[in-house]
Protein backbone atom coordinates (compact mmCIF):
# COMPACT_ATOMS: atom_id res chain seq x y z
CA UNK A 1 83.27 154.15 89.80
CA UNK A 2 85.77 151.29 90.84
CA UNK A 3 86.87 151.04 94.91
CA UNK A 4 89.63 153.24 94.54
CA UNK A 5 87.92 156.30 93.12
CA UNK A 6 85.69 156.00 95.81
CA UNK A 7 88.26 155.83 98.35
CA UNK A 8 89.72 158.72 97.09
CA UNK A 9 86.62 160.41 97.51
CA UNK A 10 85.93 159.42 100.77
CA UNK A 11 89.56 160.31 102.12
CA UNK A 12 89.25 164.01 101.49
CA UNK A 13 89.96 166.01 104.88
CA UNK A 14 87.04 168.51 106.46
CA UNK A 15 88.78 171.67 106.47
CA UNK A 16 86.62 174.66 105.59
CA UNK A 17 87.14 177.29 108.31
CA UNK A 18 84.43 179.27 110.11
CA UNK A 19 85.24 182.86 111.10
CA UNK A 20 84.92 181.77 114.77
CA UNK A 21 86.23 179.15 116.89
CA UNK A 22 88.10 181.27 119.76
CA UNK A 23 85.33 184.03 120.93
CA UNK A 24 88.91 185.74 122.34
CA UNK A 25 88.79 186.58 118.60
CA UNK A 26 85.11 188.65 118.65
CA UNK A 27 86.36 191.86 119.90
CA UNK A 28 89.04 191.97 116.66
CA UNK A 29 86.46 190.34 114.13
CA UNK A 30 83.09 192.32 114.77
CA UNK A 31 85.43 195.62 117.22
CA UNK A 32 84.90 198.46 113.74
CA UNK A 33 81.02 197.93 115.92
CA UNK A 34 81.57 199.90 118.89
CA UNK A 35 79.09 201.47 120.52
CA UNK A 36 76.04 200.18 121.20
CA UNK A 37 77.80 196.57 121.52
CA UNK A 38 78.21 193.92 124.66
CA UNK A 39 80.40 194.24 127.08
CA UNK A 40 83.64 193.13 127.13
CA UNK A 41 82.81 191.15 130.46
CA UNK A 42 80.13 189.95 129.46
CA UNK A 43 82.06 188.00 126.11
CA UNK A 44 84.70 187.03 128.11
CA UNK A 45 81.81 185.08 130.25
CA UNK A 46 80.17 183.79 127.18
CA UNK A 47 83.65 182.56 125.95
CA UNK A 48 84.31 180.95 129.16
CA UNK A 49 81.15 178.79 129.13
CA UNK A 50 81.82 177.89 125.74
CA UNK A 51 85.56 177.01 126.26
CA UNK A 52 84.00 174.65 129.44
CA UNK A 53 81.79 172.78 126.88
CA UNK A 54 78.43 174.37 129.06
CA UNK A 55 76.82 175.89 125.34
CA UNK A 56 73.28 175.31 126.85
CA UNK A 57 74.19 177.80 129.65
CA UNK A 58 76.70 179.80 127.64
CA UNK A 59 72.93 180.23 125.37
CA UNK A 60 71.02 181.51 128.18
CA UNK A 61 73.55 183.97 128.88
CA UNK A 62 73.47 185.02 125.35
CA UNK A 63 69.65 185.28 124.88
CA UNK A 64 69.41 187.23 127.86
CA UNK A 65 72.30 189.59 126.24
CA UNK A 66 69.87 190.38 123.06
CA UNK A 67 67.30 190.52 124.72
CA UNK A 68 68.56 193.29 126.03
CA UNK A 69 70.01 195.10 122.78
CA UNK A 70 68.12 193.20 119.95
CA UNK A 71 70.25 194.71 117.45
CA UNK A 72 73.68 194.19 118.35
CA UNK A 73 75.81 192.12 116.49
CA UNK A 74 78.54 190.47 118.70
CA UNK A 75 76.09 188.54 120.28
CA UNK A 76 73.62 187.59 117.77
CA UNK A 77 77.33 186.43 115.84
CA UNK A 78 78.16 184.31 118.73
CA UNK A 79 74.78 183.05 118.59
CA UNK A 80 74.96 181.73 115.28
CA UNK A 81 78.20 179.85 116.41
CA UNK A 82 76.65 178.57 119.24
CA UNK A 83 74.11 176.74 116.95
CA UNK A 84 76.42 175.46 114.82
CA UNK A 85 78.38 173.94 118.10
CA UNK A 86 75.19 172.64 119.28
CA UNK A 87 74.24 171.18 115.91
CA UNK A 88 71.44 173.01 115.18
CA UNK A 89 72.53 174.20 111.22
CA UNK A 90 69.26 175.42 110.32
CA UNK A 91 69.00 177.75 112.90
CA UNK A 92 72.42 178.71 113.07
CA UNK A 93 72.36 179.92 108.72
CA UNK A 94 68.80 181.72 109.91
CA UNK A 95 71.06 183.69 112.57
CA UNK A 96 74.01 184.38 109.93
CA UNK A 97 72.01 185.78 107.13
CA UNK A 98 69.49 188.12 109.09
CA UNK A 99 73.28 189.40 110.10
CA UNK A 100 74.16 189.80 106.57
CA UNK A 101 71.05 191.55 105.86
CA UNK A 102 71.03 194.01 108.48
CA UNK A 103 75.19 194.15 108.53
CA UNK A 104 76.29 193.44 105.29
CA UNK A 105 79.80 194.97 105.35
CA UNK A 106 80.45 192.59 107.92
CA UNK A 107 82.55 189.69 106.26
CA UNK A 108 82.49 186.98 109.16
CA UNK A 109 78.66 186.01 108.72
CA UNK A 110 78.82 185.58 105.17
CA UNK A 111 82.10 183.27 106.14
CA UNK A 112 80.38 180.95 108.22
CA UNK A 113 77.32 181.14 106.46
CA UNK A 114 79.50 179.52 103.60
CA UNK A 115 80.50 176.49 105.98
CA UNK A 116 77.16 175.79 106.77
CA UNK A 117 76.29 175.65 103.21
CA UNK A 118 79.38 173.57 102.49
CA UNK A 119 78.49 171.08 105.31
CA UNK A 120 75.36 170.18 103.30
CA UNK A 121 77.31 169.76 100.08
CA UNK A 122 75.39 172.79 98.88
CA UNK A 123 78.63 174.13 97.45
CA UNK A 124 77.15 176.88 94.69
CA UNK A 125 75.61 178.97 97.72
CA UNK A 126 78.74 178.17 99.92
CA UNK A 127 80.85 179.84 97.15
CA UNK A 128 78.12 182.34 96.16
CA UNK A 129 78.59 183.59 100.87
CA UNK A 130 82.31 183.27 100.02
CA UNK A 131 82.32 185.82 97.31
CA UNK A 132 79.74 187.96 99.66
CA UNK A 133 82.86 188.09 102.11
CA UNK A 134 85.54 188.87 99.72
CA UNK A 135 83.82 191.92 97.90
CA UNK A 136 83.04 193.12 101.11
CA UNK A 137 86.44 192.50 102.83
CA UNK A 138 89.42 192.22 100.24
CA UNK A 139 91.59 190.92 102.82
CA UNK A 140 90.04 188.84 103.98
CA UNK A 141 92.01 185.48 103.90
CA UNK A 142 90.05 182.93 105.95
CA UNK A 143 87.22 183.17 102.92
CA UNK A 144 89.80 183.08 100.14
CA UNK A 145 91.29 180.16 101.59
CA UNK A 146 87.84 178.43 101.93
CA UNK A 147 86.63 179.42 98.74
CA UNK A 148 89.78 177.31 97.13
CA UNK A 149 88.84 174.53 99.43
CA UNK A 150 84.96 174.97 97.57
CA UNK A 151 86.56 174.95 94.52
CA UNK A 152 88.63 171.93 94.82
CA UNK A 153 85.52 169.92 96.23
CA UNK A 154 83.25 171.11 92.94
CA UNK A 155 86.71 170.11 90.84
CA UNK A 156 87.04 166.74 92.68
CA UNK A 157 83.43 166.14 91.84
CA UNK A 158 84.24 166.80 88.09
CA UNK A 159 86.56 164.75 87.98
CA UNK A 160 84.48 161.93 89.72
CA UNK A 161 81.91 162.60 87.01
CA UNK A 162 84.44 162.30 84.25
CA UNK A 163 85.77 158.83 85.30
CA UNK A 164 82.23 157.85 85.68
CA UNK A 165 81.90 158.58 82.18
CA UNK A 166 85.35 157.10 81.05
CA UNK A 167 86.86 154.48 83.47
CA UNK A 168 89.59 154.68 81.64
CA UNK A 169 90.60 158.38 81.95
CA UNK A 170 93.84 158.54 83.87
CA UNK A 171 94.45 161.74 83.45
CA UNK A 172 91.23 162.58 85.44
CA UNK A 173 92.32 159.79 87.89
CA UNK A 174 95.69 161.04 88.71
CA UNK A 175 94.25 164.85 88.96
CA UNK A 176 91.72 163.38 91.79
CA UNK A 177 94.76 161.71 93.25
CA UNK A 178 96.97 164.78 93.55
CA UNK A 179 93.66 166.46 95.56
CA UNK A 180 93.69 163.75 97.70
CA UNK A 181 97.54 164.09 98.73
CA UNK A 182 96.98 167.98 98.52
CA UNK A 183 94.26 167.59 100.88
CA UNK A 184 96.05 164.95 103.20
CA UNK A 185 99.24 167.17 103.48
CA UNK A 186 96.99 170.44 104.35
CA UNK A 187 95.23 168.35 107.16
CA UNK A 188 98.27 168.27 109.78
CA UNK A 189 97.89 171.99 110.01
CA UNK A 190 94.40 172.89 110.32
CA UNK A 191 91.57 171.63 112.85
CA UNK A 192 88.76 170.22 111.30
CA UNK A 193 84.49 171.75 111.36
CA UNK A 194 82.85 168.99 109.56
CA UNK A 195 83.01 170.90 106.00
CA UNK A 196 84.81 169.85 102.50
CA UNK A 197 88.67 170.04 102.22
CA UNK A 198 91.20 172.91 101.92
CA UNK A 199 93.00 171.31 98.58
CA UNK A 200 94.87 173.09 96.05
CA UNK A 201 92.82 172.31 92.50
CA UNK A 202 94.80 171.04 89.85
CA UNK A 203 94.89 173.53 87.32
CA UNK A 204 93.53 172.57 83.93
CA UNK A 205 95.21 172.16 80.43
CA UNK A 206 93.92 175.36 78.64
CA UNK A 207 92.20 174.89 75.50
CA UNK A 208 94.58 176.26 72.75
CA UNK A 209 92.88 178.23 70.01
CA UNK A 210 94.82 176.95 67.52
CA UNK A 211 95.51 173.37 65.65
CA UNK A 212 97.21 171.13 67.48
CA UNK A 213 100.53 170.98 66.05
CA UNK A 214 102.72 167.56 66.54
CA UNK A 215 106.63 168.65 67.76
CA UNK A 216 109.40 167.08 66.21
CA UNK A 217 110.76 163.85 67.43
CA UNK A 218 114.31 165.22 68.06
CA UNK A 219 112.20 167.90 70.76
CA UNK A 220 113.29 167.33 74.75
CA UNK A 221 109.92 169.44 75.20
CA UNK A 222 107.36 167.18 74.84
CA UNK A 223 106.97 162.94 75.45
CA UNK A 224 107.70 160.80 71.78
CA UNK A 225 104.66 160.54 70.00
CA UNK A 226 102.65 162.87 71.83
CA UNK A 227 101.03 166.03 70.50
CA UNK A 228 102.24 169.73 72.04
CA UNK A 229 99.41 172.53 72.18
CA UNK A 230 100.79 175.33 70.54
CA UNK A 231 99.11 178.53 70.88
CA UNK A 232 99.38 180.25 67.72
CA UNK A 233 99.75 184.08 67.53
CA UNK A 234 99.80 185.81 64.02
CA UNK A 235 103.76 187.33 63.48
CA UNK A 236 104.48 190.17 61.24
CA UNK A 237 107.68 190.53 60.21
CA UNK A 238 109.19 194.47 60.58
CA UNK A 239 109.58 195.08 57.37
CA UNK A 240 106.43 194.86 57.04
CA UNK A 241 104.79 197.15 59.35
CA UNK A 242 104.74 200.59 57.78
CA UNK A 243 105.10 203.45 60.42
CA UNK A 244 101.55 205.09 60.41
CA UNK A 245 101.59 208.90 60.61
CA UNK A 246 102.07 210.73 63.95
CA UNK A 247 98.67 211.54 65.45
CA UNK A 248 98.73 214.52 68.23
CA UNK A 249 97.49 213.97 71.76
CA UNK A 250 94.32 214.85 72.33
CA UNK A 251 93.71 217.39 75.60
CA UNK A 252 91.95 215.69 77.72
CA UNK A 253 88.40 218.07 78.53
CA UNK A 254 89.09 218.35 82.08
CA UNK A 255 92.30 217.93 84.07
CA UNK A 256 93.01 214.70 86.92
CA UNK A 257 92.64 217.41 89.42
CA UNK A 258 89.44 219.09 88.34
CA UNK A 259 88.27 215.52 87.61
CA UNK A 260 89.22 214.24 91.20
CA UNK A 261 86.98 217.06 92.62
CA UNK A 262 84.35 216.51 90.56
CA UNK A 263 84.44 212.96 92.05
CA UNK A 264 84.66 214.04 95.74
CA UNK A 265 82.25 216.81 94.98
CA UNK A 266 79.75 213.91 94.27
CA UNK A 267 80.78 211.56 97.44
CA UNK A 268 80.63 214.41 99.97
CA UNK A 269 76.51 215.34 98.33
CA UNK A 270 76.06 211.67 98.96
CA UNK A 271 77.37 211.35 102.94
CA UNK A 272 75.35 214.77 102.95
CA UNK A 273 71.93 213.67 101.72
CA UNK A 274 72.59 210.28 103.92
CA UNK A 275 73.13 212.59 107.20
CA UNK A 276 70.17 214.69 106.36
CA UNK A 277 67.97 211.40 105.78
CA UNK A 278 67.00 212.67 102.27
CA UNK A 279 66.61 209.46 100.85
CA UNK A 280 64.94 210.42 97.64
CA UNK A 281 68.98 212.50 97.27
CA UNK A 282 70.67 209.74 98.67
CA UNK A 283 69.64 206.92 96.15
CA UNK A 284 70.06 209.56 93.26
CA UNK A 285 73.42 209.00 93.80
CA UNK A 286 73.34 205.39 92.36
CA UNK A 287 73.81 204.65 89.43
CA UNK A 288 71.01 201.85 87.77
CA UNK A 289 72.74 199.45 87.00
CA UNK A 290 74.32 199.97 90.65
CA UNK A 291 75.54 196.18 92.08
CA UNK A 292 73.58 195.67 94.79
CA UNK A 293 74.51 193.02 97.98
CA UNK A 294 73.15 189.63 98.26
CA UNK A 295 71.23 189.65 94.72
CA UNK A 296 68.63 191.97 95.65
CA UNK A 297 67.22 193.37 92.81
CA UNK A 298 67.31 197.41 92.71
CA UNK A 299 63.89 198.24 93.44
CA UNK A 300 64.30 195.75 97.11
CA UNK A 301 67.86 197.09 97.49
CA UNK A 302 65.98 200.89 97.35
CA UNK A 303 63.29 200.05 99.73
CA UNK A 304 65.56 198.44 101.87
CA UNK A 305 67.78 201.51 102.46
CA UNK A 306 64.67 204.17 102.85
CA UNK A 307 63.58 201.70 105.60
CA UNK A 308 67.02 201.83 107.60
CA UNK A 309 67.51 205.81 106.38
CA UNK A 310 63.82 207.12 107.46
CA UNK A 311 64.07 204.53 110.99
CA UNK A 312 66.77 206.34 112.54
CA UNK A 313 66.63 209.22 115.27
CA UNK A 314 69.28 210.55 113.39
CA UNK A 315 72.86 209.62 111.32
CA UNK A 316 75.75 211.44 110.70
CA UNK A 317 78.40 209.99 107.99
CA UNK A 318 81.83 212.03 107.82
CA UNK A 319 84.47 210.96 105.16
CA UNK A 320 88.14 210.97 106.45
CA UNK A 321 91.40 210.59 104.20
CA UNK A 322 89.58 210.29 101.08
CA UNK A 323 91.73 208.74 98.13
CA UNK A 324 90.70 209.24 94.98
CA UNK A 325 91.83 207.23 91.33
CA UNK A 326 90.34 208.02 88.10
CA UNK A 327 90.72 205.81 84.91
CA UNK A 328 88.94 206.63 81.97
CA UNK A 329 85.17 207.14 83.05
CA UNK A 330 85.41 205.02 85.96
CA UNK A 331 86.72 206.36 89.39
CA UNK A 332 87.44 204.67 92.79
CA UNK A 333 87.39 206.43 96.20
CA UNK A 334 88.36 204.71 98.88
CA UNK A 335 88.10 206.59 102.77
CA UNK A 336 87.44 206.17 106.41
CA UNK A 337 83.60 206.22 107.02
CA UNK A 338 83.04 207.19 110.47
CA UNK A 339 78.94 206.59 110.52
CA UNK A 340 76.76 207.05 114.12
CA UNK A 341 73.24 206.94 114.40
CA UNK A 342 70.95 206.50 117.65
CA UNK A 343 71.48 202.99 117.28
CA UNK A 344 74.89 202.21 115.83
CA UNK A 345 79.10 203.79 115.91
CA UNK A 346 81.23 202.51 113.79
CA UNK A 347 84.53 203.21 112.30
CA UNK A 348 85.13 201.55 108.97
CA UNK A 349 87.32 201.61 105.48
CA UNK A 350 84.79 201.69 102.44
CA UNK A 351 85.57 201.74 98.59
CA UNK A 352 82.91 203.60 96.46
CA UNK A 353 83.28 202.72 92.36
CA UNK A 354 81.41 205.66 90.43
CA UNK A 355 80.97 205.58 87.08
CA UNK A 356 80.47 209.41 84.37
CA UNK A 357 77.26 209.25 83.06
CA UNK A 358 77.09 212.74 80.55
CA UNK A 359 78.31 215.05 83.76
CA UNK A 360 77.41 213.08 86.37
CA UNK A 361 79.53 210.70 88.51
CA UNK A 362 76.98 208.10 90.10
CA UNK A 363 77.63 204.91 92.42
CA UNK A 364 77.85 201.53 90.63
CA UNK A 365 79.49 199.62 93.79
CA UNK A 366 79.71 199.73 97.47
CA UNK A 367 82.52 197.70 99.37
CA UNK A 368 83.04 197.91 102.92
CA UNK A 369 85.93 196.80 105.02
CA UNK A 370 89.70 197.37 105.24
């Protein structure tokens, strides 16, 4: 690769964005956790310490915090950042995915889980914590905007690898350039963790289906001499279409209505069997092919869930302001969960996607967050 490629390369701003710079910010990223969580004095002390540059004592104060309530996840979070701050990555992506295992419709740890990952060049698992986030938070923007920046890295790094192969491919060159000036504009406005650059990718020329058909010279559309992709769609003129005979609507077997409490029937048995700790209920309510978090296969998910169901004192899981849409043989609630146990509160929007199987509506997938 000539001197300028590499340039290029090297020039590309470090913009990927953890979840957590400002600990003022804690309270509104990890609050839907209330009880059972710190203080508010005692983050506001923690964020001081940090915001003085004293992270050693700023970590005492924080160890002594979970020692205190092992479980709680404001300061195990801050933890993790504190790592990262200090330098200490392989502790710090330790800290963030025992969070995502024992929280995982949390988005944040999955966030900065992904900048970790991305600050080793181990992009794949960067954008595999990105998509973690997402499903579990639509709205989340931070992660959408860092899983662009992961995708512009991997495309700059295509590109590299194509002009490796062909010197001479300026089309790949001047795609690589645009990232760069992308990337350079985006820089003025965002501070910069050491992690790969938030650059728009250049979008590729689709691969038309059809022959490539040369346009006339007299055409403004295209440069002389140069061939235009032209997708090519099969067109029937009207005479031709014959009108087919009317076919009658057929009645659907069950109205929207009865179908809608079918559906709610089936979510309300679920928070039910969860409450009562019936666990054997509870997971009958899955579908198999159910998508479970993190890659786990079923069987793990199962075993995982029994563990956290049967370890509680006791849970109680009401559903508030249910919505309910139905398309075909697919349905999608979403509602207010408000879930307490012995050990946790907390107050949260989650989407269930259940699927009719014969009579049955089961779980296929789970998303938490608003």
């Amino acid at each position: 690769m000539n001197t300028t490629l590499c340039m290029l390369q090297k020039k590309l701003p470090n913009l990927l964005r953890s979840a957590l710079k400002n600990l003022s910010l804690v309270l509104g990223l990890l609050g839907l956790l209330s009880a059972g969580s710190v203080l508010a004095d005692d983050l506001a002390d923690v964020s001081k310490l940090m915001k003085l540059g004293q992270n050693a004592e700023a970590m005492t104060k924080v160890e002594n915090l979970i020692a205190q309530k092992p479980r709680d996840p404001q300061m195990r979070f801050i933890k993790g950042v504190l790592l990262t701050e200090m330098n200490k990555v392989p502790e710090a992506i330790l800290i963030f995915t025992k969070l995502t295992e024992d929280f995982p419709e949390l988005p944040e740890p999955y966030n900065n889980l992904a900048v970790l990952y991305a600050a080793n060049g181990q992009y794949d698992k960067a954008r595999a914590a990105l998509d973690n986030a997402i499903r579990t938070n639509p709205s989340y923007a931070t992660a959408y905007e860092n899983l662009g920046d992961i995708h512009a890295r991997l495309a700059s790094q295509a590109y590299d690898k194509a002009l490796q192969l062909d010197a001479k491919n300026s089309i790949a060159k001047a795609k690589l350039t645009m990232l760069l000036n992308i990337g350079t504009a985006n820089n003025k406005a965002v501070p910069a963790p050491p992690v790969p650059a938030p650059v728009a990718v250049a979008v590729a020329k689709p691969v038309a289906a059809a022959p490539t058909v040369t346009a006339p010279a007299a055409s403004s559309a295209a440069a002389p001499n140069k061939p235009v992709q032209v997708s090519q769609s099969p067109v029937i003129a009207a005479a031709q279409v014959k009108p087919s005979a009317p076919v009658k609507p057929v009645k659907p077997a069950k109205s929207n209505e009865v179908e809608q409490e079918d559906v709610m029937k089936t979510v309300n048995a679920w928070a039910k069997s969860w409450s009562a700790r019936d666990v054997k209920a509870y997971l009958d309510h899955y579908s198999q092919d159910f998508q479970t978090p993190s890659g786990m296969t079923r069987k793990a998910w199962a075993e995982d869930r029994r563990a956290r169901i049967q370890g509680k004192g006791h849970i109680s899981v009401q559903i508030e302001t249910p919505q309910v849409a139905i398309d075909g043989t697919t349905a999608t609630v979403n509602f207010r969960q408000v879930y307490s146990s012995d050990r946790l509160k907390a107050n949260s929007r989650k989407t269930l996607v259940l699927v009719r199987q014969g009579k049955q509506w089961l779980i296929k997938q789970e998303r938490s967050g608003s």
